[in-house]
N, C-alpha and C. Protein backbone atom coordinates (compact mmCIF):
# COMPACT_ATOMS: atom_id res chain seq x y z
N UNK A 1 -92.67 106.15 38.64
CA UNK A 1 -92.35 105.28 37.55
C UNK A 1 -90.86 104.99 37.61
N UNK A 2 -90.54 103.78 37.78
CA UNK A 2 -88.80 102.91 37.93
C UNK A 2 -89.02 103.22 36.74
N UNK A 3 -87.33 103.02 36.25
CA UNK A 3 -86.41 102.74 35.32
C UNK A 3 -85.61 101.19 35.30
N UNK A 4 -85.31 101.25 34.34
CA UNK A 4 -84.60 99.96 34.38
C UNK A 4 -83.44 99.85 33.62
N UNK A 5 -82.05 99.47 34.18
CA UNK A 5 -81.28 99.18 32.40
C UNK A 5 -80.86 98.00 32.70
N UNK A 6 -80.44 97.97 31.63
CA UNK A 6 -79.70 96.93 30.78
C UNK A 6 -78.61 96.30 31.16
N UNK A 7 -78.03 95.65 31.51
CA UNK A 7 -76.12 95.91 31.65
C UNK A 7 -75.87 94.24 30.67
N UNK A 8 -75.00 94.47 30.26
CA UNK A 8 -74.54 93.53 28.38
C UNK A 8 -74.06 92.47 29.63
N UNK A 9 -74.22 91.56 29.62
CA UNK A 9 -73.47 90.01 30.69
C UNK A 9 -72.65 89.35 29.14
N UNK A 10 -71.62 89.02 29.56
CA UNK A 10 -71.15 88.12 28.28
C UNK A 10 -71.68 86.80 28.68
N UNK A 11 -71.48 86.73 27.32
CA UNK A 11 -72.59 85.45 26.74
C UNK A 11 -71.11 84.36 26.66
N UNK A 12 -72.05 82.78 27.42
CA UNK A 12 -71.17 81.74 26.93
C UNK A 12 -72.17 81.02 26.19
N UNK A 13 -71.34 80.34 24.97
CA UNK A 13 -72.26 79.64 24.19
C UNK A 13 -71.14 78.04 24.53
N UNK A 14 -71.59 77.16 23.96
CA UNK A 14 -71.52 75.56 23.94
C UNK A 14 -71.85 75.18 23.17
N UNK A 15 -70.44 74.28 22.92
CA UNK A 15 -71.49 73.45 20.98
C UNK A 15 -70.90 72.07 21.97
N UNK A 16 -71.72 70.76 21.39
CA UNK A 16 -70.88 70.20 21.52
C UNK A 16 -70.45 68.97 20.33
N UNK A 17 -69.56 68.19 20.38
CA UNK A 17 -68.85 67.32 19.26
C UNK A 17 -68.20 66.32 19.74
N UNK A 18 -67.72 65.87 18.97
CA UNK A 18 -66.92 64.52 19.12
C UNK A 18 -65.74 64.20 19.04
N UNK A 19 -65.25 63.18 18.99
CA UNK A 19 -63.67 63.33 18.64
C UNK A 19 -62.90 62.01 18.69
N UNK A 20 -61.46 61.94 18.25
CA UNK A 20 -61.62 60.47 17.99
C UNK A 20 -59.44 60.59 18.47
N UNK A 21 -59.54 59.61 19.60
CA UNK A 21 -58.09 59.81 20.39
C UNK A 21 -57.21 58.98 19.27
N UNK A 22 -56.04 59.92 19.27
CA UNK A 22 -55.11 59.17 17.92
C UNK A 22 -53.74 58.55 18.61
N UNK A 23 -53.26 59.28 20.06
CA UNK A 23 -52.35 58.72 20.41
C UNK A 23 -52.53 58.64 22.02
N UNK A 24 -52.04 57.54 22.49
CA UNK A 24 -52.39 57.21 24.11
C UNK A 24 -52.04 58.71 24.99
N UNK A 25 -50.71 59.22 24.62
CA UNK A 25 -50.17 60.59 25.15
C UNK A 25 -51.50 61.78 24.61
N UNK A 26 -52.59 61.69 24.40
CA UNK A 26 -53.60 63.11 24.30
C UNK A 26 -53.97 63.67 23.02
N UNK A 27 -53.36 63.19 21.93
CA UNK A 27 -53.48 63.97 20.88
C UNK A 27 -54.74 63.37 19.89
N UNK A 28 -55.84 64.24 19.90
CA UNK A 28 -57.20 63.94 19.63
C UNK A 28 -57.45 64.45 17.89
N UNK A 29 -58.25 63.87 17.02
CA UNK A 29 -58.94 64.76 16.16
C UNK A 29 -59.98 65.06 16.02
N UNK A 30 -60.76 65.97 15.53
CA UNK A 30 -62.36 66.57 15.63
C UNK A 30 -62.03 67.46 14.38
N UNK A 31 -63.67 67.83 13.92
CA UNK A 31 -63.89 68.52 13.06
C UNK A 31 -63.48 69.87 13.49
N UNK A 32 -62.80 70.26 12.08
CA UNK A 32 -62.93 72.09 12.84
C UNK A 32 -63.56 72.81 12.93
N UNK A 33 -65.11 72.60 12.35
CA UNK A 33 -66.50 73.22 12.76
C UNK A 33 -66.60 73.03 13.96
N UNK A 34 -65.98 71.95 14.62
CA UNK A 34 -66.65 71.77 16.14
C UNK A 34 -66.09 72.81 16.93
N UNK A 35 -64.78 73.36 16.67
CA UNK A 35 -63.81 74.27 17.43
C UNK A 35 -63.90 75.46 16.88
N UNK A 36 -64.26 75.68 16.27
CA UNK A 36 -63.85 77.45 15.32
C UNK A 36 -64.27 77.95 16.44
N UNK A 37 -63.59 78.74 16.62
CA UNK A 37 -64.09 79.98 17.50
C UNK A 37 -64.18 80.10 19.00
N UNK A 38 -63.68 78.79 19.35
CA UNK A 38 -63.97 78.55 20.64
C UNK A 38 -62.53 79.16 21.56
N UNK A 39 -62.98 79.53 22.87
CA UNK A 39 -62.05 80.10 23.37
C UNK A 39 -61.56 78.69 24.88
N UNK A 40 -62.56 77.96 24.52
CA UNK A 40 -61.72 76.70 25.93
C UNK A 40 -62.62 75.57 25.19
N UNK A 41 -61.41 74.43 25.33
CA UNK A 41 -62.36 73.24 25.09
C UNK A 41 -62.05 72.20 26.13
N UNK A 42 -63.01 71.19 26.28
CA UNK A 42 -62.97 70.54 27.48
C UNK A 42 -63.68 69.16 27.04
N UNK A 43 -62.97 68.27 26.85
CA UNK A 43 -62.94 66.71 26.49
C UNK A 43 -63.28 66.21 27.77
N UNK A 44 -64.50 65.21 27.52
CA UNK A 44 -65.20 64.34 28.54
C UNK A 44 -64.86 63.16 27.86
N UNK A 45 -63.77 62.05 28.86
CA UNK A 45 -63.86 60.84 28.43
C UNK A 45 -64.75 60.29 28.65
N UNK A 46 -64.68 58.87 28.52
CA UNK A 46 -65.86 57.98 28.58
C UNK A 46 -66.09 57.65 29.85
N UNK A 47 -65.07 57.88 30.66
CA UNK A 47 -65.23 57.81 31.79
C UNK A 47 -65.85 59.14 32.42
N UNK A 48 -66.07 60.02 32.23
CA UNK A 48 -66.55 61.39 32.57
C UNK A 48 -65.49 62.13 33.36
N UNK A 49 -64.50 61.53 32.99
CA UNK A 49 -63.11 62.47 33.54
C UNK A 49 -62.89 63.69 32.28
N UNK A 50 -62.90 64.63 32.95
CA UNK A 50 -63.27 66.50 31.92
C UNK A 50 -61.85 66.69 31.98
N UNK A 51 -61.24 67.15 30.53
CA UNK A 51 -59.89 67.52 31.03
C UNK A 51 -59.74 68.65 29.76
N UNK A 52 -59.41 69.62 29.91
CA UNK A 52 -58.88 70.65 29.16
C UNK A 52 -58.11 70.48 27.68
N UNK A 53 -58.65 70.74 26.30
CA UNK A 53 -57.45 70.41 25.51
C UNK A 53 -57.25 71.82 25.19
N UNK A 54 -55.70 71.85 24.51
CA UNK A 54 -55.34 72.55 23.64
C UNK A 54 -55.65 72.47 22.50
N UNK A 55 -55.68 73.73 21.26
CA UNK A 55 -55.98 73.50 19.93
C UNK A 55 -54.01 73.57 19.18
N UNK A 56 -54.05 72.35 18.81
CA UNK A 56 -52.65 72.29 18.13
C UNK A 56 -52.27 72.65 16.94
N UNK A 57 -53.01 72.29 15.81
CA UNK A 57 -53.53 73.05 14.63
C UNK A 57 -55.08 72.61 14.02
N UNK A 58 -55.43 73.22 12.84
CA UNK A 58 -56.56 73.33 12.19
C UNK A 58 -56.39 73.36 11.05
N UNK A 59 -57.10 72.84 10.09
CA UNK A 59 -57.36 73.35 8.88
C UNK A 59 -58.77 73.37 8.31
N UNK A 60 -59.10 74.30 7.89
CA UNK A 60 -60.96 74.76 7.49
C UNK A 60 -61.18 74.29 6.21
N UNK A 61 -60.02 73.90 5.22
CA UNK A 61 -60.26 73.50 4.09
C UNK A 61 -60.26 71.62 4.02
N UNK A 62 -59.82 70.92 4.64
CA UNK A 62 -59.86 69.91 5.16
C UNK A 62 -61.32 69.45 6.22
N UNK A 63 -61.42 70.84 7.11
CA UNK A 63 -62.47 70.82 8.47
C UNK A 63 -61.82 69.81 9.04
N UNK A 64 -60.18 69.79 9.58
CA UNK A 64 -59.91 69.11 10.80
C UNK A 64 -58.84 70.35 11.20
N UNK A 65 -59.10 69.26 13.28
CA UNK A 65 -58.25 69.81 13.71
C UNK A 65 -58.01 68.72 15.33
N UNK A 66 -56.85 69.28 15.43
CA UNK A 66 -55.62 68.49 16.21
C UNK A 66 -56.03 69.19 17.57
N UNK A 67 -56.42 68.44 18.60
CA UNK A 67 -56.31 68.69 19.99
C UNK A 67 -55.41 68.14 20.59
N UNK A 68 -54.95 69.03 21.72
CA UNK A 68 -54.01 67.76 22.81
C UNK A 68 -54.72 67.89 24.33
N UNK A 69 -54.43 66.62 24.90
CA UNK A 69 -55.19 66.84 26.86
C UNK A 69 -53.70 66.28 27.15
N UNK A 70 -53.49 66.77 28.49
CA UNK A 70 -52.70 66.23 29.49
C UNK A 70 -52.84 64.64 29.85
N UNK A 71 -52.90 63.96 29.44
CA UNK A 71 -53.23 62.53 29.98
C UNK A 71 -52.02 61.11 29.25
N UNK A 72 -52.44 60.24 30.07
CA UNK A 72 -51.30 59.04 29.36
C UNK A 72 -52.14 57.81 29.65
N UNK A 73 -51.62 56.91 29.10
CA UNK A 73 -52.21 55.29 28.44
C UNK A 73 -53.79 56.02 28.14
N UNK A 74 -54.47 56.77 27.37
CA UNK A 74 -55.45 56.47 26.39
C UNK A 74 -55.60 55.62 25.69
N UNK A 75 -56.54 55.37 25.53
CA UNK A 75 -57.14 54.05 24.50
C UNK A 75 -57.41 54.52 23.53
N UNK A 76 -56.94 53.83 22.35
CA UNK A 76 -56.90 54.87 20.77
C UNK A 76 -57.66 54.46 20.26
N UNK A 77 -57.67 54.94 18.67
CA UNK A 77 -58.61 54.19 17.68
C UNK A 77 -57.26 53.41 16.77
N UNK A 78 -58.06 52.47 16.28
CA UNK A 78 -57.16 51.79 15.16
C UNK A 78 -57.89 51.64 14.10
N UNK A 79 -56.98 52.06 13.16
CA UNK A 79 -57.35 52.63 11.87
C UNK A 79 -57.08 51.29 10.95
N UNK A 80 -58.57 52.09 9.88
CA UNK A 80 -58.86 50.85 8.68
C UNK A 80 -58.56 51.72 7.42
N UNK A 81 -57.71 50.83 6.36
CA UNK A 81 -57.60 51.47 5.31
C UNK A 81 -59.23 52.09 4.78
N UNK A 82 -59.82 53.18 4.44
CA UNK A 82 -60.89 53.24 4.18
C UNK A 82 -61.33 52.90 2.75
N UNK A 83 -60.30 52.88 1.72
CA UNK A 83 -59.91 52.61 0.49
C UNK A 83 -61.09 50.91 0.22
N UNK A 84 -60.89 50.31 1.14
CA UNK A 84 -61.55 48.73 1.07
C UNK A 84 -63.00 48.97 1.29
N UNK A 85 -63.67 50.41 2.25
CA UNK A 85 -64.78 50.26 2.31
C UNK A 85 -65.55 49.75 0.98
N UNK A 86 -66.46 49.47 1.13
CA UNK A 86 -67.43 49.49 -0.39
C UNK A 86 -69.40 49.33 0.23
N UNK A 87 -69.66 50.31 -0.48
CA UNK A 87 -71.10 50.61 -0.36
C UNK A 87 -71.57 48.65 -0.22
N UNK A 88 -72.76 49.27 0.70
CA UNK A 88 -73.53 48.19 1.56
C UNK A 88 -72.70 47.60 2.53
N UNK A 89 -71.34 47.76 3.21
CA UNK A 89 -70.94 47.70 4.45
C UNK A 89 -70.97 48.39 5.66
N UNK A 90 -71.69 47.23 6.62
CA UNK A 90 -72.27 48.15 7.79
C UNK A 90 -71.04 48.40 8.69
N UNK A 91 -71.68 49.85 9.65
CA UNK A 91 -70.82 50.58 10.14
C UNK A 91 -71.87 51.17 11.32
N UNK A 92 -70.40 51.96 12.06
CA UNK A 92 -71.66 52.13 13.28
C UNK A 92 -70.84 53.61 13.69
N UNK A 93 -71.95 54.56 13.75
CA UNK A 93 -71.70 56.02 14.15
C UNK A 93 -71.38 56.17 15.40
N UNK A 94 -70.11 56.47 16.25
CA UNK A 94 -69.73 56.74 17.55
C UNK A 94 -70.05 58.45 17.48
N UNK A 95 -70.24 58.67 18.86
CA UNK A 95 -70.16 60.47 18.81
C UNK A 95 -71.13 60.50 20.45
N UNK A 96 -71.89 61.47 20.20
CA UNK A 96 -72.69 62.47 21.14
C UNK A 96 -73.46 63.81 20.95
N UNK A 97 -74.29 62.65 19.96
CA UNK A 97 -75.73 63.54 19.82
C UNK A 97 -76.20 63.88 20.76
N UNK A 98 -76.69 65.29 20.60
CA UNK A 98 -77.50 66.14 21.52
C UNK A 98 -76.88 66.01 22.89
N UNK A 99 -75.75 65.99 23.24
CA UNK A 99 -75.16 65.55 24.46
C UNK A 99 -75.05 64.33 25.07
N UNK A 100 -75.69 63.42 24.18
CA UNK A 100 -75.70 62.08 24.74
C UNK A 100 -74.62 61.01 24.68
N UNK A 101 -73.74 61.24 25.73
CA UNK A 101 -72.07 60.84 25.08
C UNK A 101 -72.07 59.14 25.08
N UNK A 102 -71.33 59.08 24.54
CA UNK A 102 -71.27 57.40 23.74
C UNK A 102 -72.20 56.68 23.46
N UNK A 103 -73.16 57.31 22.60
CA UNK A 103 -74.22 57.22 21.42
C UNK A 103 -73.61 56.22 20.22
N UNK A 104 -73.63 55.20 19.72
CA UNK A 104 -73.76 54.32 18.64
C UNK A 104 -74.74 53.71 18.40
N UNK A 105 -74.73 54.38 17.17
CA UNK A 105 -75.80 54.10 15.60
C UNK A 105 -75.27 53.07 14.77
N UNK A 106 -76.49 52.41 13.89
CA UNK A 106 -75.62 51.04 13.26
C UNK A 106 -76.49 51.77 11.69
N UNK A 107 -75.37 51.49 10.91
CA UNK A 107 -76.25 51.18 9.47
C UNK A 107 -75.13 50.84 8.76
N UNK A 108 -75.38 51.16 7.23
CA UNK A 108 -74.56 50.68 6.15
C UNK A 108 -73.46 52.04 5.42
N UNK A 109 -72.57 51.77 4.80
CA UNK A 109 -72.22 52.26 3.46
C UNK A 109 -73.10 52.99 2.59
N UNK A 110 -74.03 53.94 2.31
CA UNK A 110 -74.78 54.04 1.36
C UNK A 110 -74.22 54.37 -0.22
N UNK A 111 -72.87 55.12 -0.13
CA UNK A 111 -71.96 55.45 -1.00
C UNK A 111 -70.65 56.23 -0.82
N UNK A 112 -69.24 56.01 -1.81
CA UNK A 112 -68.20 56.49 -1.67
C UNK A 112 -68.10 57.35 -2.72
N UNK A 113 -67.49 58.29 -2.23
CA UNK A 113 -66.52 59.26 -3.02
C UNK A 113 -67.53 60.87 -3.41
N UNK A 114 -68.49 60.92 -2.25
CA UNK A 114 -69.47 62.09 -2.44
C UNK A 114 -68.69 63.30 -2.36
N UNK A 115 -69.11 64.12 -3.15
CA UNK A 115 -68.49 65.32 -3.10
C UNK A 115 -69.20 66.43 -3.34
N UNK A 116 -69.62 68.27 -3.56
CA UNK A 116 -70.45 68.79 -3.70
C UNK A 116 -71.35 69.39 -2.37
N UNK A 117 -70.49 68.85 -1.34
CA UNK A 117 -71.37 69.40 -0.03
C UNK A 117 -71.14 70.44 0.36
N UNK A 118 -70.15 71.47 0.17
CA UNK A 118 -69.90 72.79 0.56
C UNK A 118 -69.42 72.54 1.76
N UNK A 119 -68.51 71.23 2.06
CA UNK A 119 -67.66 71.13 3.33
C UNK A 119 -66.63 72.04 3.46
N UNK A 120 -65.92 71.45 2.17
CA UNK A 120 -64.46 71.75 2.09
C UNK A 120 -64.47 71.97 0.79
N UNK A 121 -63.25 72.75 0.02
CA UNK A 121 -62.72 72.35 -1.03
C UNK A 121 -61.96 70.76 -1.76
N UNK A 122 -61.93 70.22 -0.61
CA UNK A 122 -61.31 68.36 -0.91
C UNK A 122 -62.10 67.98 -0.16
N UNK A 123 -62.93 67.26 -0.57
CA UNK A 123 -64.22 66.34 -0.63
C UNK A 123 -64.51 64.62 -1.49
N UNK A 124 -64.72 63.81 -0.19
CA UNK A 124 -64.33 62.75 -1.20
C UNK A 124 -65.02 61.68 -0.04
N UNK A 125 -66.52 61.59 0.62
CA UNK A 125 -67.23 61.89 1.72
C UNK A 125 -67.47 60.24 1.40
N UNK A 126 -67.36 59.59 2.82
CA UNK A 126 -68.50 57.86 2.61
C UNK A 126 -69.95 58.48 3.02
N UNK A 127 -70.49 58.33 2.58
CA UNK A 127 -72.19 58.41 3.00
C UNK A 127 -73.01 57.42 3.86
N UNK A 128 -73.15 57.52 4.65
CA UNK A 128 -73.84 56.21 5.23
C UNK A 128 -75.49 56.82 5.80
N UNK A 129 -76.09 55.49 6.37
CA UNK A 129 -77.20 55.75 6.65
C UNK A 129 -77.13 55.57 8.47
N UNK A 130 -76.14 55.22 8.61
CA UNK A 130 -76.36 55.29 10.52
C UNK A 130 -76.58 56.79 10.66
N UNK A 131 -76.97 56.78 11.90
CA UNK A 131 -77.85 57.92 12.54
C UNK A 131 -76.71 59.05 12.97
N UNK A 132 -76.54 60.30 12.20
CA UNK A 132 -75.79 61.50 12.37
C UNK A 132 -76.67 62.38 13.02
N UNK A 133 -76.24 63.22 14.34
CA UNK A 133 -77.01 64.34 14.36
C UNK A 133 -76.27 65.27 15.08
N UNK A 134 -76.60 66.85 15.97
CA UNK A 134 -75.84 67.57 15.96
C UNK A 134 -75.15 66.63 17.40
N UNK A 135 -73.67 66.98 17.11
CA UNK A 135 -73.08 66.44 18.49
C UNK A 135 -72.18 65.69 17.91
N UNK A 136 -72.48 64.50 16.89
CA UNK A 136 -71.62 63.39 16.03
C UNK A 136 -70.80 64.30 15.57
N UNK A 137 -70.68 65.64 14.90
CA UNK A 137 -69.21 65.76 14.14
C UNK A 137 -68.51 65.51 14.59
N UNK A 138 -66.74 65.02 14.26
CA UNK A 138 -65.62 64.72 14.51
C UNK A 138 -65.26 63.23 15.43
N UNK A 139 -66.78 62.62 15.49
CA UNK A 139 -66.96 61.42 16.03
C UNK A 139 -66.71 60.41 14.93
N UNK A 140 -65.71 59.35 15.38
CA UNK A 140 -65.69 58.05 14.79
C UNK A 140 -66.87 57.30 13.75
N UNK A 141 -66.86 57.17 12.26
CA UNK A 141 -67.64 56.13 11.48
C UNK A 141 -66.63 54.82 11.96
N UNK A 142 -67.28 53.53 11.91
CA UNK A 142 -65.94 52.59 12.40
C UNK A 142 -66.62 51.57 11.45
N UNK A 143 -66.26 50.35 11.06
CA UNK A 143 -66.36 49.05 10.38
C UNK A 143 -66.72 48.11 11.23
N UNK A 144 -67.46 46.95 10.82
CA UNK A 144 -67.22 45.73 11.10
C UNK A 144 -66.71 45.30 12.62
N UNK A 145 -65.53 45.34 12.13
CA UNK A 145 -64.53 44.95 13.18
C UNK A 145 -63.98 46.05 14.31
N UNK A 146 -64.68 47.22 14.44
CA UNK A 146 -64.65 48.09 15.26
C UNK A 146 -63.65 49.28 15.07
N UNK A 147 -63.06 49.57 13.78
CA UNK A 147 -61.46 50.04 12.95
C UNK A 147 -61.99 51.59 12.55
N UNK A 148 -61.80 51.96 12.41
CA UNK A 148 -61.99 53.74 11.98
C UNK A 148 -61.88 53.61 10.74
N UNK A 149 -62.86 53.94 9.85
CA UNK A 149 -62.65 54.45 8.42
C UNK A 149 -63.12 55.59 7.82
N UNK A 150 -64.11 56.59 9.26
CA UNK A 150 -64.27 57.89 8.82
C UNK A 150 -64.24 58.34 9.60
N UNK A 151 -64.45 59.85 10.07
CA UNK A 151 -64.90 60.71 10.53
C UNK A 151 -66.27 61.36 10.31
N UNK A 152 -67.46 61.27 10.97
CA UNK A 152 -68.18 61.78 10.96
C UNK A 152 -68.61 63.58 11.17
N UNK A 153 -69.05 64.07 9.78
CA UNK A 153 -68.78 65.56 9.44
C UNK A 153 -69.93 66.30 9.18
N UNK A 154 -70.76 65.23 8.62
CA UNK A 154 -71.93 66.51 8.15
C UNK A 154 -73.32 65.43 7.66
N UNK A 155 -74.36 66.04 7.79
CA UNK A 155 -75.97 65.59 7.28
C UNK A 155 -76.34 66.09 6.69
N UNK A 156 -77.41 65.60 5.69
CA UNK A 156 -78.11 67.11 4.74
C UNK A 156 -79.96 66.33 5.69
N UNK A 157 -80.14 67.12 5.88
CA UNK A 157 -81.04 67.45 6.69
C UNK A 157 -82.17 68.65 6.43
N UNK A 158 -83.36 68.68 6.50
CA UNK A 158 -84.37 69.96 6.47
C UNK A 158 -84.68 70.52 7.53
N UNK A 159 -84.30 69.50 8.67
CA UNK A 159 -84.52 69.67 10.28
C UNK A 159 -83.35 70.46 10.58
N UNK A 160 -82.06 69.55 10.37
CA UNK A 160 -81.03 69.83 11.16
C UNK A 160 -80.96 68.76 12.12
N UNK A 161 -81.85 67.76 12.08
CA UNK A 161 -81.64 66.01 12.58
C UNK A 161 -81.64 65.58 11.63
N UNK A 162 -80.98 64.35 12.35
CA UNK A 162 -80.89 62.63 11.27
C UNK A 162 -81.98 62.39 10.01
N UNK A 163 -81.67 62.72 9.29
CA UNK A 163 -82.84 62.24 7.91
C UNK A 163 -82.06 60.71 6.77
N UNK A 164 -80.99 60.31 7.81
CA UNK A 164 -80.68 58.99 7.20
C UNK A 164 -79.71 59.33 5.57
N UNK A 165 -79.00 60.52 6.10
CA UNK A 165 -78.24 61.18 5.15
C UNK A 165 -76.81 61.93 5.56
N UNK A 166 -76.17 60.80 5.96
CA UNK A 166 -74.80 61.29 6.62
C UNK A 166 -73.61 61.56 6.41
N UNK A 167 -72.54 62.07 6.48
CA UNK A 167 -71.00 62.07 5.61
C UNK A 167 -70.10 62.03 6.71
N UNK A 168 -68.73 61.29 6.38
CA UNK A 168 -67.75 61.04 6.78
C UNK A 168 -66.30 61.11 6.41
N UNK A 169 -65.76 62.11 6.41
CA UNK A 169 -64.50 62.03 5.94
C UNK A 169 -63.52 60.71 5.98
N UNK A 170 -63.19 60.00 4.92
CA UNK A 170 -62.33 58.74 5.20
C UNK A 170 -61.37 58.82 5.90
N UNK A 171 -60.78 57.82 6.52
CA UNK A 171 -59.81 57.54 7.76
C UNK A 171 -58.41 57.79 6.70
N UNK A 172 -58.29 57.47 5.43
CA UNK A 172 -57.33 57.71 4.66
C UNK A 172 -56.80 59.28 4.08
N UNK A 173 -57.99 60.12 4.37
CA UNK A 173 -57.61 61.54 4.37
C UNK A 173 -56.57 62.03 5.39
């Protein structure tokens, strides 16, 4: 009769998220759910060029946080006052659900100024109905005209998929 043991292998885990480039020189934002805890992160542009960021800071009461990559001329986002949104304006969810990178969803505004989600302590969420699921946090909500007016953060969900119940931190936070 063999024996057998055990031996402990460390475990890598993988989440993955989104993120939204703020300055051509590398400096990214994402949710800080997407990063807590992580010991390497590794940004896939759109081009599938993988490049290493740093975590620059965080804040958990907010749920953002500041990455940087080594890189130059990035293509940014340009930002919309989010203040002008107003429920029933469509918008379209950028991110990478389930790994599926540069995923856009189209829907509307469903409502401003949600609060009560157990995000954060400052909460003040657009709601929309484009399609959130795991992967979208820290991914671009954008307008119309293609402009950033949220951040995509959280779903209320029974699954833990898209149930057409999404939140976005405004671009004005």
């Amino acid at each position: 009769m063999g024996f057998s043991s055990l031996v402990k292998q460390p475990v890598t885990q993988q989440y993955l998220g989104s993120g939204v480039i703020m300055s051509d020189d590398g400096y990214i934002v994402t949710n800080y759910h997407v990063i807590k805890g992580a010991t390497q992160i590794i940004i896939s542009l759109w081009d599938n060029t993988l490049l290493e960021a740093n975590l620059i800071g965080s804040d958990s009461v907010t749920d953002l946080a500041v990455l940087k990559v080594e890189a130059i001329n990035l293509t940014t986002a340009t930002f919309a006052d989010s203040d002008y949104t107003q429920t029933g304006d469509i918008v379209m969810a950028v991110g990478n659900p389930y790994g599926l990178s540069q995923s856009v969803s189209l829907g509307i505004v469903s409502a401003k100024g949600r609060s009560g989600l157990d995000v954060s302590t400052v909460e003040n969420f657009i709601q929309t109905d484009a399609a959130i699921n795991p992967g979208n946090s820290g991914g671009a909500l954008l307008n119309h005209r293609g402009n950033l007016i949220g951040m995509n953060t959280k779903i209320f969900s029974k699954t833990g998929s898209y149930a057409g119940i999404g939140f976005a931190l405004p671009s004005n936070k």
